[in-house]
PDB file of N, CA and C in Angstrom:
ATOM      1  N   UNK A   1     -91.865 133.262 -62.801  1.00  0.00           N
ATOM      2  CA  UNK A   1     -92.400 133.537 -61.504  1.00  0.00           C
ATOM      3  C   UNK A   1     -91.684 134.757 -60.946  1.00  0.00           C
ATOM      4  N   UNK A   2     -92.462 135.365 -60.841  1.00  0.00           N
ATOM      5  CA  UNK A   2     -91.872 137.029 -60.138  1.00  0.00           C
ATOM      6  C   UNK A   2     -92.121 136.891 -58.435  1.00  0.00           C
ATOM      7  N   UNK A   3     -90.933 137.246 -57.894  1.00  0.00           N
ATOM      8  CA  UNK A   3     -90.673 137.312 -56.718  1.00  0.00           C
ATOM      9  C   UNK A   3     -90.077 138.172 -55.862  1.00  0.00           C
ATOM     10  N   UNK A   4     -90.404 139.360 -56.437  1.00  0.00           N
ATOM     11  CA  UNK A   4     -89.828 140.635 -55.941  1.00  0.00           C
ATOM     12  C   UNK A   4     -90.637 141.571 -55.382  1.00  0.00           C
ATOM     13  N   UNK A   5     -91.274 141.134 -55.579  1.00  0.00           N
ATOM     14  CA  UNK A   5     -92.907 141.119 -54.383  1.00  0.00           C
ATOM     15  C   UNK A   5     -92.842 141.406 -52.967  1.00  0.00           C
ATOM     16  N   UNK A   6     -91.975 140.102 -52.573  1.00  0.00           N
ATOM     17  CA  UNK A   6     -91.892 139.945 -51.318  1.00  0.00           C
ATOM     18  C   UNK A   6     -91.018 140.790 -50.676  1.00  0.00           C
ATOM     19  N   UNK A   7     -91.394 141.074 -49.520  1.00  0.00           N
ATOM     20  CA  UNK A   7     -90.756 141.799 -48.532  1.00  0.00           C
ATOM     21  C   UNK A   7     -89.867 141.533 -47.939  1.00  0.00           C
ATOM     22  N   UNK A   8     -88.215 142.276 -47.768  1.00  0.00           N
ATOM     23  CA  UNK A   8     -87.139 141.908 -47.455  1.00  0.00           C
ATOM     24  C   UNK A   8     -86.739 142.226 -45.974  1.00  0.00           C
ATOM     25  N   UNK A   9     -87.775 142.877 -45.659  1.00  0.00           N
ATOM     26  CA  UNK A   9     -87.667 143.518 -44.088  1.00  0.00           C
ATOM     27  C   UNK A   9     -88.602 142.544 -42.990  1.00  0.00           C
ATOM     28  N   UNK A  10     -89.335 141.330 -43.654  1.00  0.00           N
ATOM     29  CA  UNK A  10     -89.894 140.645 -42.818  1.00  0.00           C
ATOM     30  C   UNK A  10     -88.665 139.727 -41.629  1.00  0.00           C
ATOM     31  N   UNK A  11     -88.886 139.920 -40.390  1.00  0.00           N
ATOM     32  CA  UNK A  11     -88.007 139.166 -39.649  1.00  0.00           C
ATOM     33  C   UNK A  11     -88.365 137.133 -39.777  1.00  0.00           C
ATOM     34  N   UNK A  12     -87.222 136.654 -39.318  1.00  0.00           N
ATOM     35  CA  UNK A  12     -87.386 135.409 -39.506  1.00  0.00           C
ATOM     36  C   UNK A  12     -88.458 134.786 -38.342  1.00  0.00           C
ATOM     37  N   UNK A  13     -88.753 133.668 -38.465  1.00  0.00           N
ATOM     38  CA  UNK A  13     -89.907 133.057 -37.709  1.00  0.00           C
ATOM     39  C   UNK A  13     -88.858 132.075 -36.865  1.00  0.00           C
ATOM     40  N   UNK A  14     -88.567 132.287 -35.378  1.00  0.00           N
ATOM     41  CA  UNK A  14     -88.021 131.405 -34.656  1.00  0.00           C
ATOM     42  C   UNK A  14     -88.534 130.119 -34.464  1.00  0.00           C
ATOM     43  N   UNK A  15     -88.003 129.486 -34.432  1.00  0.00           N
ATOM     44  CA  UNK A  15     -88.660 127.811 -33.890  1.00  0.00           C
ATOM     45  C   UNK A  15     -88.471 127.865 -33.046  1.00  0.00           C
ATOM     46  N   UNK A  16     -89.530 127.697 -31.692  1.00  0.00           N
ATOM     47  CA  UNK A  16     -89.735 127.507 -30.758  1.00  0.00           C
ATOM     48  C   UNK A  16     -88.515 126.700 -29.686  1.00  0.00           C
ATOM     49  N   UNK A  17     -88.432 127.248 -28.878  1.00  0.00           N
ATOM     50  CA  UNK A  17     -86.945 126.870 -27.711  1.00  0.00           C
ATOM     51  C   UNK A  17     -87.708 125.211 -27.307  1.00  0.00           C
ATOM     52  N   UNK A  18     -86.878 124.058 -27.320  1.00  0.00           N
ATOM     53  CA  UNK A  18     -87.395 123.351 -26.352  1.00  0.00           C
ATOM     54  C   UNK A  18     -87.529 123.508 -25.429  1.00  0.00           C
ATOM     55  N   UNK A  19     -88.544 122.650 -24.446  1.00  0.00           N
ATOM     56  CA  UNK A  19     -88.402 123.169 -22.859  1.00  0.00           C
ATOM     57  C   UNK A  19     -87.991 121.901 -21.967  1.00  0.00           C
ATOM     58  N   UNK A  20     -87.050 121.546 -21.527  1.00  0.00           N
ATOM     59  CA  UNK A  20     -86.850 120.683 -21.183  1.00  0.00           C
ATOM     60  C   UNK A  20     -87.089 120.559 -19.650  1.00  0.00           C
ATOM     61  N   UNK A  21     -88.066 119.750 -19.049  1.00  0.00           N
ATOM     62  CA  UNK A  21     -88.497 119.748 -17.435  1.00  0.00           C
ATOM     63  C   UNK A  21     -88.007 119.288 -16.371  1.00  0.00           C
ATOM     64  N   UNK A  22     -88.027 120.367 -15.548  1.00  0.00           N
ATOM     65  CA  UNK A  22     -87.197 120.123 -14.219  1.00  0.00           C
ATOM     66  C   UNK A  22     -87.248 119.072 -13.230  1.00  0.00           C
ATOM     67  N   UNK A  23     -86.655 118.377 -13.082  1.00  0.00           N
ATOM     68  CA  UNK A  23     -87.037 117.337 -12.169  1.00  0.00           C
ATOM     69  C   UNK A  23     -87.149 117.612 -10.839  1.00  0.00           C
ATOM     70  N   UNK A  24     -88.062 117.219  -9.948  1.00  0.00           N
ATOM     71  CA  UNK A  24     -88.613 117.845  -8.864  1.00  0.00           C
ATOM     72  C   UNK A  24     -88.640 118.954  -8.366  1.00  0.00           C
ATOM     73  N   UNK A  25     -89.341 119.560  -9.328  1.00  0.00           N
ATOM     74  CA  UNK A  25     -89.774 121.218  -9.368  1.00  0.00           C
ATOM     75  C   UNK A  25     -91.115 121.294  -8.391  1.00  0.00           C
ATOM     76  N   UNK A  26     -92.316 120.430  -7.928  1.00  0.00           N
ATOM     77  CA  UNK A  26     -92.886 120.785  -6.458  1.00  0.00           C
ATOM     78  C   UNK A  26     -92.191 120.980  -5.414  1.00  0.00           C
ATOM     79  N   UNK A  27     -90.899 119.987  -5.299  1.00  0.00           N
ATOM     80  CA  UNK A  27     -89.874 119.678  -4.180  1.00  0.00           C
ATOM     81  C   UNK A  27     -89.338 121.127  -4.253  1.00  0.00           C
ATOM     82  N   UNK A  28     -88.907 121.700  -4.975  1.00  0.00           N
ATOM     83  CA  UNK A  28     -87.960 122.688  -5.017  1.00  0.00           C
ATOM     84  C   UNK A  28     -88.483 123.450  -4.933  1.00  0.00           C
ATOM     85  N   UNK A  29     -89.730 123.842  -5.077  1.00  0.00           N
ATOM     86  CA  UNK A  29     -91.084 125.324  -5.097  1.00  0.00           C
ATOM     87  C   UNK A  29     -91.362 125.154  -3.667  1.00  0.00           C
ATOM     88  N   UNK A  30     -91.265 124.073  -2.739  1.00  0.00           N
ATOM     89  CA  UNK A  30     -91.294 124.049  -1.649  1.00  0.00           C
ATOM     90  C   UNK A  30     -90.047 124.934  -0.637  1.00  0.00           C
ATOM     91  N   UNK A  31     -88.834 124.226  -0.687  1.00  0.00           N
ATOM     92  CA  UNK A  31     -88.357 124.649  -0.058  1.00  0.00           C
ATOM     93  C   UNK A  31     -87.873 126.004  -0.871  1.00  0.00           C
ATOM     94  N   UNK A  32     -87.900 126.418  -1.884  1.00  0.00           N
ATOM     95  CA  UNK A  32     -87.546 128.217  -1.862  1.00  0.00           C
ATOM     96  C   UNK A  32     -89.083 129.124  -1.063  1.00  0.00           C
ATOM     97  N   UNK A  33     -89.788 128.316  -0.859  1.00  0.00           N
ATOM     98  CA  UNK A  33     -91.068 128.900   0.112  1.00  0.00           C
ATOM     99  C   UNK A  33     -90.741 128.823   1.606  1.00  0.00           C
ATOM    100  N   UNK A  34     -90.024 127.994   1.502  1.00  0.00           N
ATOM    101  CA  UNK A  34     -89.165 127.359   3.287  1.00  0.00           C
ATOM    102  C   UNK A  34     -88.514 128.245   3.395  1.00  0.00           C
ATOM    103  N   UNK A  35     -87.287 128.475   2.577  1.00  0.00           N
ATOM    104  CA  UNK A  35     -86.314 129.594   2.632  1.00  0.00           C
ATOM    105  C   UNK A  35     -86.640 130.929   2.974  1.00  0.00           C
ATOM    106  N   UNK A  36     -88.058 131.498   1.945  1.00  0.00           N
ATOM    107  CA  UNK A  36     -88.159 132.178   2.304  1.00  0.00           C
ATOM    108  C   UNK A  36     -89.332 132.821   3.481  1.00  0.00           C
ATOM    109  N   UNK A  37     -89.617 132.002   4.090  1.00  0.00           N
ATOM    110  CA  UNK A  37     -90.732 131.881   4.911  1.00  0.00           C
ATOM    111  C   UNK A  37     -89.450 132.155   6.414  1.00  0.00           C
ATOM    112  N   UNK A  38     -88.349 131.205   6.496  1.00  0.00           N
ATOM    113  CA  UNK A  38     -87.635 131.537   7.746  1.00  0.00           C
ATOM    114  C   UNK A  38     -86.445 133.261   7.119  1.00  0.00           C
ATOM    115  N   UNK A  39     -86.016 133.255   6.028  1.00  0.00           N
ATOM    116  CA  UNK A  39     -85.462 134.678   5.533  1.00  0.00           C
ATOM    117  C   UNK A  39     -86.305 136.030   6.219  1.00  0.00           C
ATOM    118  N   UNK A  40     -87.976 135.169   5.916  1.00  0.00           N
ATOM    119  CA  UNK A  40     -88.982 136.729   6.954  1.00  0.00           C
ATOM    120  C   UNK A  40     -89.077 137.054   8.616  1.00  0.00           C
ATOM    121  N   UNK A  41     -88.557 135.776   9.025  1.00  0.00           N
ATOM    122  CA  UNK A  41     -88.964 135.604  10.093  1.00  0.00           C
ATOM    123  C   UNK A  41     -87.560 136.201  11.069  1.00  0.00           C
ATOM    124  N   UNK A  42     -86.525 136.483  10.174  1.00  0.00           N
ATOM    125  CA  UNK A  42     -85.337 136.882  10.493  1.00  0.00           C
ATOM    126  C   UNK A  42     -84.674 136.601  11.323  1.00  0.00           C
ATOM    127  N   UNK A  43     -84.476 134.686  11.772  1.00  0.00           N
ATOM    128  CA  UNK A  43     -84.025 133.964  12.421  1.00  0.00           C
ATOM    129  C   UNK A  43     -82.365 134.341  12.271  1.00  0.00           C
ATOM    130  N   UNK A  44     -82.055 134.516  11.350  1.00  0.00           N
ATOM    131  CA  UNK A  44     -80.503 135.002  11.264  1.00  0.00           C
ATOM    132  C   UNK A  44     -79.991 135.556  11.616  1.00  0.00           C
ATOM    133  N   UNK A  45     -81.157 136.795  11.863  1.00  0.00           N
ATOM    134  CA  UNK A  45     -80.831 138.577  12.186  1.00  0.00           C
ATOM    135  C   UNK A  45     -81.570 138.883  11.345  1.00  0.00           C
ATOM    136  N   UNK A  46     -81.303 140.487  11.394  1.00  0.00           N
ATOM    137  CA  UNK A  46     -81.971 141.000  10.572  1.00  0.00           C
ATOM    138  C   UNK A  46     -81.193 141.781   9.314  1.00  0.00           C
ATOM    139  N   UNK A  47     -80.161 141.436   9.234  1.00  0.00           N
ATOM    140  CA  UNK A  47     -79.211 141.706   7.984  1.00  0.00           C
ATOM    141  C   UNK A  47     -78.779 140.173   7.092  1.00  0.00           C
ATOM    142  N   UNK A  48     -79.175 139.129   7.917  1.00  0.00           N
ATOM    143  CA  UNK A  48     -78.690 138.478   7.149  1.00  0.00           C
ATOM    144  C   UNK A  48     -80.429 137.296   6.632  1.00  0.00           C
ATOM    145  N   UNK A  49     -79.241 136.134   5.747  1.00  0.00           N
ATOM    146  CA  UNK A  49     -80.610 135.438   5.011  1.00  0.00           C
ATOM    147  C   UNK A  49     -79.600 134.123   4.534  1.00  0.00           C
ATOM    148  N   UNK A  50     -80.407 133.132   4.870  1.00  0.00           N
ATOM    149  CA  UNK A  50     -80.598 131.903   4.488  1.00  0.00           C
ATOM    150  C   UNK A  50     -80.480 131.818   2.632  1.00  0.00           C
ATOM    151  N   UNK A  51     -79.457 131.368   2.217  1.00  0.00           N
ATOM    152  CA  UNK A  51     -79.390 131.637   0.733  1.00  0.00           C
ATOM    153  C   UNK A  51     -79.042 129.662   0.291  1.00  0.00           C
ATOM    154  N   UNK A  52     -79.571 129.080  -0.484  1.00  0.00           N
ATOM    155  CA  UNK A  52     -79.241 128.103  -1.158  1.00  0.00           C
ATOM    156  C   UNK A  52     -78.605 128.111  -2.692  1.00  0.00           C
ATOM    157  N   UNK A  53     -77.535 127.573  -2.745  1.00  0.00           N
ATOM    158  CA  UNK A  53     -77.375 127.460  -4.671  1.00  0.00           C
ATOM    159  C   UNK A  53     -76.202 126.460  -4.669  1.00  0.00           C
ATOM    160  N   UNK A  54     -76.574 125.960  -5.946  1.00  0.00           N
ATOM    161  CA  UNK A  54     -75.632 124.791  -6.445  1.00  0.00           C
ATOM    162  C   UNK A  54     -74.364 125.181  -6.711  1.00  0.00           C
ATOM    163  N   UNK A  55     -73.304 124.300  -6.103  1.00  0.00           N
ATOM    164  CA  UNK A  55     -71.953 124.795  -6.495  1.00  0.00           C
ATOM    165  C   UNK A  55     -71.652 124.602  -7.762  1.00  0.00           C
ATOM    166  N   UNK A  56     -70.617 125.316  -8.549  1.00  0.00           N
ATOM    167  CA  UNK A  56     -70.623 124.848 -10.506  1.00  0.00           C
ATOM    168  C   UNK A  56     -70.005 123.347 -10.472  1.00  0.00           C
ATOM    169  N   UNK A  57     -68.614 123.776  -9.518  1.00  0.00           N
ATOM    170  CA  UNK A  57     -67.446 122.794  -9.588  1.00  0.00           C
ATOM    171  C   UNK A  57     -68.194 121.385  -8.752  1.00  0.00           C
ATOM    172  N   UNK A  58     -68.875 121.653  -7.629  1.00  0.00           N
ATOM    173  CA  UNK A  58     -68.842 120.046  -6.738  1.00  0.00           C
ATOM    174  C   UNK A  58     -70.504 119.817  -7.422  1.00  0.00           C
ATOM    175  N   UNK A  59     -70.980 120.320  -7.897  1.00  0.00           N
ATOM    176  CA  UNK A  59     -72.328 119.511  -8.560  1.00  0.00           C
ATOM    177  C   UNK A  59     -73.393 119.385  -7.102  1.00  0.00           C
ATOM    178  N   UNK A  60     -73.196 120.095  -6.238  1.00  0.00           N
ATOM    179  CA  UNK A  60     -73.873 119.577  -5.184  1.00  0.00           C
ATOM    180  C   UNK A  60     -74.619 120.993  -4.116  1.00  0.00           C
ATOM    181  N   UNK A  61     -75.517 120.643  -3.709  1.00  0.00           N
ATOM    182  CA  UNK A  61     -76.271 122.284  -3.132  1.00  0.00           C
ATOM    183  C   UNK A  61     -75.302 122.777  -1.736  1.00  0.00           C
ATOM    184  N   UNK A  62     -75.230 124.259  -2.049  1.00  0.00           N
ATOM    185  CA  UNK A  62     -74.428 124.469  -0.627  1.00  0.00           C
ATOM    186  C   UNK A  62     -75.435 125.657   0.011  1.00  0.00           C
ATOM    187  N   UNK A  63     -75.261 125.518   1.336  1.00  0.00           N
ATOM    188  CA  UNK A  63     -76.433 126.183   2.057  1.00  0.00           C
ATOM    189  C   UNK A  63     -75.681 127.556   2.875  1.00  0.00           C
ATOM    190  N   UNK A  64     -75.509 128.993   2.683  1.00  0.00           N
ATOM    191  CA  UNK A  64     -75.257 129.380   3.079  1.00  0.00           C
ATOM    192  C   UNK A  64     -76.065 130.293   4.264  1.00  0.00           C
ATOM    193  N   UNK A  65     -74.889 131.468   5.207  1.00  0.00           N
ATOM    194  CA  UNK A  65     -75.837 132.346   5.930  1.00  0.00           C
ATOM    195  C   UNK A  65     -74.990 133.536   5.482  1.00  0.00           C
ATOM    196  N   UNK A  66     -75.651 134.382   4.470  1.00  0.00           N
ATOM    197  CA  UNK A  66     -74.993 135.874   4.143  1.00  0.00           C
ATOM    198  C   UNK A  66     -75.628 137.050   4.571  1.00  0.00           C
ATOM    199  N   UNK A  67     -74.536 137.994   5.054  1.00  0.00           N
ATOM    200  CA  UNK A  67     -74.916 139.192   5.154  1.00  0.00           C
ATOM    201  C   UNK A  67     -75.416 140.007   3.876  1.00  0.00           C
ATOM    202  N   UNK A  68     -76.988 140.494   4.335  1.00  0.00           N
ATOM    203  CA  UNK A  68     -77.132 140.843   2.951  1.00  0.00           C
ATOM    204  C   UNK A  68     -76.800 142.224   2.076  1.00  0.00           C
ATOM    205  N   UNK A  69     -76.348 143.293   3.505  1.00  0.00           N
ATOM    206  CA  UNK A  69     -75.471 144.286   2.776  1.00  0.00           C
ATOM    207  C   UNK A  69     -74.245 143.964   1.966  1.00  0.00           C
ATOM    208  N   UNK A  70     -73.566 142.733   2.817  1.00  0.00           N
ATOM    209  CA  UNK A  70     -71.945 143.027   2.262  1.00  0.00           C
ATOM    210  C   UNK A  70     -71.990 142.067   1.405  1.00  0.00           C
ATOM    211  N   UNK A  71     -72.465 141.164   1.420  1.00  0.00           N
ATOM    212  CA  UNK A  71     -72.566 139.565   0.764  1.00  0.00           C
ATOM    213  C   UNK A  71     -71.404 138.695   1.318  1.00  0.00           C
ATOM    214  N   UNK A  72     -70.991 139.557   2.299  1.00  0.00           N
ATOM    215  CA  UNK A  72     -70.153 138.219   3.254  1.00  0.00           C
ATOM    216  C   UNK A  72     -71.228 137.081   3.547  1.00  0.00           C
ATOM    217  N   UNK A  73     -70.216 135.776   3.351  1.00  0.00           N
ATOM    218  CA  UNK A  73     -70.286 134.689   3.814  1.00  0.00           C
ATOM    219  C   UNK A  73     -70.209 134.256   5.510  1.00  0.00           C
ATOM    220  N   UNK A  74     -70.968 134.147   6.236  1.00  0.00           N
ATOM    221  CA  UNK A  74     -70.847 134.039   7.497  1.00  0.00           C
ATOM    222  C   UNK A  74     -70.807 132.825   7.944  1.00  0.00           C
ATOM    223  N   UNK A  75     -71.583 131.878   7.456  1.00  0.00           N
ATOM    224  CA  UNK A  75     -71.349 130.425   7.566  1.00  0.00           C
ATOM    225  C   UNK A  75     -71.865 129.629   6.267  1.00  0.00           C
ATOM    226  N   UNK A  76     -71.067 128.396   5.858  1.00  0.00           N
ATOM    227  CA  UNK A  76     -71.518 127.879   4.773  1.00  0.00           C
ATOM    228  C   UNK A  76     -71.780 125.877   5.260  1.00  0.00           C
ATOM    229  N   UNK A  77     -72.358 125.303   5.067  1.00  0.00           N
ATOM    230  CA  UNK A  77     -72.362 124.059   4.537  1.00  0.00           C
ATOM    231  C   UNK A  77     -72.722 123.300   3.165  1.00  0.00           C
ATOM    232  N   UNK A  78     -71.966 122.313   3.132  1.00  0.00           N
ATOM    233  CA  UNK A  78     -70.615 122.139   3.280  1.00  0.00           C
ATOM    234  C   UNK A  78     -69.454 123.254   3.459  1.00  0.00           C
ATOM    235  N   UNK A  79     -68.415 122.870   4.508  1.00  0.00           N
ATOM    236  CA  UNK A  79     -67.612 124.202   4.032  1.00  0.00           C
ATOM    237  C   UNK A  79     -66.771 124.244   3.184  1.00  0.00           C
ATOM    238  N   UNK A  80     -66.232 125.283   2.707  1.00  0.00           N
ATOM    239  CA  UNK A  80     -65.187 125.836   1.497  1.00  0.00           C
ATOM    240  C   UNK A  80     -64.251 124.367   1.338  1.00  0.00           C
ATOM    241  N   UNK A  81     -63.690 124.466   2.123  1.00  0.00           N
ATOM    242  CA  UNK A  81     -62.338 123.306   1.918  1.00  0.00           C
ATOM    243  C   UNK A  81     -62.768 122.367   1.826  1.00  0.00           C
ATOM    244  N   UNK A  82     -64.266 121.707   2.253  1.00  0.00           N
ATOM    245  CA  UNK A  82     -64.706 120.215   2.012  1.00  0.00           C
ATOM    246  C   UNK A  82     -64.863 120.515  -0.076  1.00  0.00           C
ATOM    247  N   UNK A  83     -65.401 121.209  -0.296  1.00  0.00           N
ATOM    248  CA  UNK A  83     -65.815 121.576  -1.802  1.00  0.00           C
ATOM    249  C   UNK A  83     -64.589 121.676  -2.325  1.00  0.00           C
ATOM    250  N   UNK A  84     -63.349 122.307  -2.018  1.00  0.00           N
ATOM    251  CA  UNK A  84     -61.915 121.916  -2.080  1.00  0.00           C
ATOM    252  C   UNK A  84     -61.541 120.564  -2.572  1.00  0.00           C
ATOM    253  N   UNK A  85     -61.533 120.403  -1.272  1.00  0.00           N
ATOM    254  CA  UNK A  85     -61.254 118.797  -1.215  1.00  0.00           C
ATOM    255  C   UNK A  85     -61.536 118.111  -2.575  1.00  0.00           C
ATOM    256  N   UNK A  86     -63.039 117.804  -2.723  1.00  0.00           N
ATOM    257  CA  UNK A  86     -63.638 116.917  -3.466  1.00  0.00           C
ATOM    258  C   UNK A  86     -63.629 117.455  -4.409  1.00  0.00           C
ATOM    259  N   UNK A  87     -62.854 118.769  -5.264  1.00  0.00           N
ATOM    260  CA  UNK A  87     -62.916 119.134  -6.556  1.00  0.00           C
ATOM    261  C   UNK A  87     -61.315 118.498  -6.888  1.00  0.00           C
ATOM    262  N   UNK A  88     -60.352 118.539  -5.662  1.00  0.00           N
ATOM    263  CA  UNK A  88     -59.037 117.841  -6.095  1.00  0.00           C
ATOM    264  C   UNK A  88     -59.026 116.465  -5.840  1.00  0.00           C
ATOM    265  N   UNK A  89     -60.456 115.634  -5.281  1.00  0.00           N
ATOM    266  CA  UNK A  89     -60.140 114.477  -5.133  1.00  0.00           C
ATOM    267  C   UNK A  89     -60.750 114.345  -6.648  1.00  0.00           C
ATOM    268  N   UNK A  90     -61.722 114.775  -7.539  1.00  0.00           N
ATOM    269  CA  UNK A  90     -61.920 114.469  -8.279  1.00  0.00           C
ATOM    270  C   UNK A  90     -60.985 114.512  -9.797  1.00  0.00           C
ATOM    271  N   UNK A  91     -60.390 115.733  -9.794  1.00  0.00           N
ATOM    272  CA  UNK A  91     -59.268 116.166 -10.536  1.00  0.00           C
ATOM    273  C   UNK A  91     -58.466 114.678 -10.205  1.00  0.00           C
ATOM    274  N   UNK A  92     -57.975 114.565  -9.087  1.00  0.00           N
ATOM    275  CA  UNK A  92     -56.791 113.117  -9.296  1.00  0.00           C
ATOM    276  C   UNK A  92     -57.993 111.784  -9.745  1.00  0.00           C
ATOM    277  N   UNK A  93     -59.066 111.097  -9.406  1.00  0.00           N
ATOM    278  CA  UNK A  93     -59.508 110.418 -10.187  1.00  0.00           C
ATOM    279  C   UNK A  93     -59.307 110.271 -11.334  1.00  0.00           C
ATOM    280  N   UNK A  94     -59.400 111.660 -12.471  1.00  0.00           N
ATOM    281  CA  UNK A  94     -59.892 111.815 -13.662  1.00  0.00           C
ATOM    282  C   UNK A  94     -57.717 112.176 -13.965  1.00  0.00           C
ATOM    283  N   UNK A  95     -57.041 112.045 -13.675  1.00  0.00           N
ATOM    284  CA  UNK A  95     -55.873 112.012 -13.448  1.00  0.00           C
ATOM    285  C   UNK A  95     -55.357 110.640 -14.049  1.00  0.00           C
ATOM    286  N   UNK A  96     -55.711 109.729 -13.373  1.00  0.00           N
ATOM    287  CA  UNK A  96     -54.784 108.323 -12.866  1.00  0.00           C
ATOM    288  C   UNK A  96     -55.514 107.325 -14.285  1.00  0.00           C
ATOM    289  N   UNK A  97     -54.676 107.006 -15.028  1.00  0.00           N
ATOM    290  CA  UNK A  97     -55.045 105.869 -15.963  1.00  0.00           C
ATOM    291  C   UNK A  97     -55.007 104.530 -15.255  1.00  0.00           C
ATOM    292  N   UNK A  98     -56.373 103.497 -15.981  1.00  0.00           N
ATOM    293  CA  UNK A  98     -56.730 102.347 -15.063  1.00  0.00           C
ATOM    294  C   UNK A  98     -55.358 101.478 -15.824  1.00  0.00           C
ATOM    295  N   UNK A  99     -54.604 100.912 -14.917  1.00  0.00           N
ATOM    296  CA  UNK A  99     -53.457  99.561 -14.749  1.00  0.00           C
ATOM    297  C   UNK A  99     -54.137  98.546 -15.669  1.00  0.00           C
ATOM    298  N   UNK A 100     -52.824  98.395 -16.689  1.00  0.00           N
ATOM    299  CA  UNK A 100     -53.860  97.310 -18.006  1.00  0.00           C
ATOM    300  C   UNK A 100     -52.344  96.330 -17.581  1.00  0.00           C
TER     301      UNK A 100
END
C-alpha cells in the first residue's frame, strides 16, 4: 500500500469545543440591558457608568460606579474590605483542621 500520496501540509481537523450552558442567561441578557439602558441615561454623570462583574476571589457579583476616563472606582458594593474580610474569613476556615 503506497502512501505517499498523501499530503503533508493538510492541517488537522479540530474536534469541536464543547459548549457548556450558562445558567440563567435570559436573567443576565436582562440586566446587562438594565445596565445599559441607565449607563445612557447618565444617571451617574456623564463620565461615569454603572459597571457589574464577578469578583475572582469572593465568587460573588460586585456592583460598581467608575469613572470612565480614569477607571477610578468611585463607589463599590459590596465594599473592598467586606470582600477582604470574607476572603480571610475563608482562608481561616480552610485553615483550621476539624477536632477528632
Amino acid at each position: 500500500m503506497d502512501i505517499t500520496g498523501v499530503p503533508r501540509s493538510v492541517d488537522p481537523i479540530a474536534a469541536p469545543t464543547a459548549i457548556t450552558p450558562v445558567p440563567n442567561a435570559p436573567q443576565q441578557r436582562e440586566i446587562v440591558h438594565a445596565v445599559k439602558a441607565l449607563n445612557a441615561t447618565e444617571m451617574f454623570g456623564k463620565e461615569n457608568e454603572l459597571v457589574f462583574r464577578m469578583d475572582p476571589k469572593a465568587h460573588r457579583m460586585v456592583i460598581r460606579i467608575v469613572n470612565r476616563k480614569t477607571q477610578e472606582v468611585l463607589s463599590q458594593v459590596p465594599p473592598e474590605y467586606i470582600l477582604s474580610l470574607h476572603e480571610d474569613l475563608q482562608k481561616g476556615s480552610q485553615e483550621r483542621e476539624p477536632n477528632l
